[in-house]
C-alpha atoms as a PDB file:
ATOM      1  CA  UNK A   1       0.000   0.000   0.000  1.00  0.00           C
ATOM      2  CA  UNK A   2       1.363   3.293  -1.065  1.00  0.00           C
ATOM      3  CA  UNK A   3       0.479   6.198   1.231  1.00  0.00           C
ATOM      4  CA  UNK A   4      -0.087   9.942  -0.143  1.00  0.00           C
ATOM      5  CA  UNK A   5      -0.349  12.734   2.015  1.00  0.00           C
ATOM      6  CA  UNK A   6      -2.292  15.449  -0.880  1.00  0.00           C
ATOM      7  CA  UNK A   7      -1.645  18.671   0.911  1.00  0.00           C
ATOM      8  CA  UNK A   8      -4.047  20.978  -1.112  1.00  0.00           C
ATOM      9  CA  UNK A   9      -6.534  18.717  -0.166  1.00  0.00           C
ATOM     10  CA  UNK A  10      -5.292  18.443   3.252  1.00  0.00           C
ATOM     11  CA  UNK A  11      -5.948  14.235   3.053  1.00  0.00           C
ATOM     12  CA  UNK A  12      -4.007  10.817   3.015  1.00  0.00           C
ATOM     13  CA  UNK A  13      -4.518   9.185   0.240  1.00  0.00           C
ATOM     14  CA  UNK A  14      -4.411   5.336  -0.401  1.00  0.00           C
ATOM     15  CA  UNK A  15      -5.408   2.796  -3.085  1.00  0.00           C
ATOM     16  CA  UNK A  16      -6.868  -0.406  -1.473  1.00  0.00           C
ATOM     17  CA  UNK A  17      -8.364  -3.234  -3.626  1.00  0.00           C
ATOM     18  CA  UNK A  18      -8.615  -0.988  -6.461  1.00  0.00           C
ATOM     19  CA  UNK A  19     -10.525   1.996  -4.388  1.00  0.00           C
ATOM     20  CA  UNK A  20      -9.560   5.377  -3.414  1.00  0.00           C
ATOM     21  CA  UNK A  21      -9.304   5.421   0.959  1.00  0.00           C
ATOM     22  CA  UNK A  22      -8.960   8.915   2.406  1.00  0.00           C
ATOM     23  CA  UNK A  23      -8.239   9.926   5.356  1.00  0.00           C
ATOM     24  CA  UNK A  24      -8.529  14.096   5.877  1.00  0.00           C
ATOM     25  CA  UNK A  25      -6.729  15.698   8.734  1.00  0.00           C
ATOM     26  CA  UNK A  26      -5.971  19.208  10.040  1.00  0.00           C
ATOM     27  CA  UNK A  27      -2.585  20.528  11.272  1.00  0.00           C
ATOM     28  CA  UNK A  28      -2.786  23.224  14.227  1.00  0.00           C
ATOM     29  CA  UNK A  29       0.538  23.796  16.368  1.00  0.00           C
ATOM     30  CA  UNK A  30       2.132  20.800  15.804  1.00  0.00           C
ATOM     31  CA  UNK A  31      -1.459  18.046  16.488  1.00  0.00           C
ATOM     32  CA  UNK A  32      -2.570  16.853  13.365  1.00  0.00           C
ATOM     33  CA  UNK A  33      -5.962  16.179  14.028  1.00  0.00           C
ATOM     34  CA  UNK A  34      -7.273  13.106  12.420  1.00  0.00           C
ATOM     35  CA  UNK A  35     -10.773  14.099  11.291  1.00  0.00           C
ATOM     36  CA  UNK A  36     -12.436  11.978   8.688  1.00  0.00           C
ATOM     37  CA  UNK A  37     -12.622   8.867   6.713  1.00  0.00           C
ATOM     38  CA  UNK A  38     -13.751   8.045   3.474  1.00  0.00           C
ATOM     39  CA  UNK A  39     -15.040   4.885   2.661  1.00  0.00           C
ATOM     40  CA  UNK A  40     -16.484   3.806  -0.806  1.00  0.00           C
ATOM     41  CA  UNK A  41     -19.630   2.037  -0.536  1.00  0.00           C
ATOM     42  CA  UNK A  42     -19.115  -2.276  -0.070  1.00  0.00           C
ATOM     43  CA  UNK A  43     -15.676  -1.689   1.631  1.00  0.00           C
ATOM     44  CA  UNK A  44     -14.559  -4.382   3.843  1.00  0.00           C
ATOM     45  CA  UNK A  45     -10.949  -4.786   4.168  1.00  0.00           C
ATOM     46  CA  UNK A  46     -10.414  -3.539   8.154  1.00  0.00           C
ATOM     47  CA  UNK A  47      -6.693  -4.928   8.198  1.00  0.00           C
ATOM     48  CA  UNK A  48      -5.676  -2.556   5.438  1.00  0.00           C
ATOM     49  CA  UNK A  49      -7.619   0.342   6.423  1.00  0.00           C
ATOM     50  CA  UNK A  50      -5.984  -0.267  10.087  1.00  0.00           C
ATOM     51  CA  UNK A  51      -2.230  -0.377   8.364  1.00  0.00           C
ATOM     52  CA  UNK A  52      -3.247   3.190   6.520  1.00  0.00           C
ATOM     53  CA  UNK A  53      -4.085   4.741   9.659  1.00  0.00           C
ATOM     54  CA  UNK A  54      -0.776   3.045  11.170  1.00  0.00           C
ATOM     55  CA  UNK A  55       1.514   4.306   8.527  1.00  0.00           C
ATOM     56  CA  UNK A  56       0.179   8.077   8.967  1.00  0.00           C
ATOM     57  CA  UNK A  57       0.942   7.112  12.934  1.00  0.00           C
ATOM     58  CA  UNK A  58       4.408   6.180  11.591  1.00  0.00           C
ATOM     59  CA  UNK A  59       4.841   9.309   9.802  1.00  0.00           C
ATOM     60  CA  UNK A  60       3.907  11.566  13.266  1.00  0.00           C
ATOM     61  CA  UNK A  61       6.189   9.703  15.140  1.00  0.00           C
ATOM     62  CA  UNK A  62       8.855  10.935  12.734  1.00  0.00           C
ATOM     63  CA  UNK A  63       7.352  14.453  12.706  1.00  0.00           C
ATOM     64  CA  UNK A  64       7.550  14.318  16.404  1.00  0.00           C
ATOM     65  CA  UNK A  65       3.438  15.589  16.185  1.00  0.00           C
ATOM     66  CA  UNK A  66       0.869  14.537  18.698  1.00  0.00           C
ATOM     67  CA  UNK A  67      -2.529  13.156  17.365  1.00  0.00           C
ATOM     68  CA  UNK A  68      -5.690  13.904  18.217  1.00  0.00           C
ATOM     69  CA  UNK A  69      -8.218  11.313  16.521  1.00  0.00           C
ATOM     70  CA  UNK A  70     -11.486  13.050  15.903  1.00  0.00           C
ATOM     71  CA  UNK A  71     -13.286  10.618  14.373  1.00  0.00           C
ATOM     72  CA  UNK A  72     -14.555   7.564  16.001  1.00  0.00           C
ATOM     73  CA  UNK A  73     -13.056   4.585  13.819  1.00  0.00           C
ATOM     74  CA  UNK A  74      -9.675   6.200  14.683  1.00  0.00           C
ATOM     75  CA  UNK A  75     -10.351   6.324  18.337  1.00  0.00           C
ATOM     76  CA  UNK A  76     -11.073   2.831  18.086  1.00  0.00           C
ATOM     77  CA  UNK A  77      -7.640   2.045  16.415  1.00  0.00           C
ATOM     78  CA  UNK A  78      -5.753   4.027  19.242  1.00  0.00           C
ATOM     79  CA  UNK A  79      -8.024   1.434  22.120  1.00  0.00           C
ATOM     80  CA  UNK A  80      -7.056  -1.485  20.174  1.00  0.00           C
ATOM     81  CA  UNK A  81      -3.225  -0.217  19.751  1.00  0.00           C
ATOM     82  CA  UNK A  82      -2.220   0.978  23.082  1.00  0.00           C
ATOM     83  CA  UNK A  83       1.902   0.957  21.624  1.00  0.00           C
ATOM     84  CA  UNK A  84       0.395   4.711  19.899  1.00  0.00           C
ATOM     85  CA  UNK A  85      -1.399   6.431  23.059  1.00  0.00           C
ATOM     86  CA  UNK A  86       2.101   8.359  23.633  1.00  0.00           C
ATOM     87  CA  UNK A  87       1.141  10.288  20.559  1.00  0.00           C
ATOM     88  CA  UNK A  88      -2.090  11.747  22.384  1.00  0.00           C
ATOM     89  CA  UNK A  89      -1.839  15.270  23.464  1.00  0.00           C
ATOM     90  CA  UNK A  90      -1.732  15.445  27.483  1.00  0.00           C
ATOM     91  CA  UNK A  91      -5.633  15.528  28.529  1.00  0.00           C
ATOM     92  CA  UNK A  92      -6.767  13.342  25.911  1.00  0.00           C
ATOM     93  CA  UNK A  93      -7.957   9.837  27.172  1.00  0.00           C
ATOM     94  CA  UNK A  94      -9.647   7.320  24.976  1.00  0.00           C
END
């Protein structure tokens, strides 16, 4: 899986099966706040829709950027994977 971080349209960007995943995010003093994802319609594949949200996790570690997951499926990823709840801003507790 290749992983695109598209800027302009402030979203990563990954092709899965054949379908376009996104993943759109916000930066604000150094959080990048994980905010929505889009899912086409019949998409099943949760093991490579949790390595997309890992990578981007990756890439903050090496940004050295805390996380703030917005949206619920994210949240979910950050209960399931306690090794990422360092990259929580102090105060947040999922």
């Amino acid at each position: 899986m290749e992983l695109k971080d598209n800027t302009f349209q402030r979203q990563f960007e990954a092709n899965i099966d054949g379908k376009m995943i996104t993943i759109e995010y916000s930066v604000q003093e150094r959080k990048l706040f994980l905010t929505r994802i889009n899912l086409p319609d019949g998409f099943g594949n949760e093991d490579e829709l949790n390595q997309m949200i890992a990578a981007i996790l990756e890439q903050a570690i090496e940004k050295k950027q805390k996380v703030v997951p917005v949206f619920p499926k994210i949240a979910a990823f950050f209960r399931k994977n306690p090794k990422y709840k360092e990259l929580l801003p102090p105060g947040i507790k999922l």
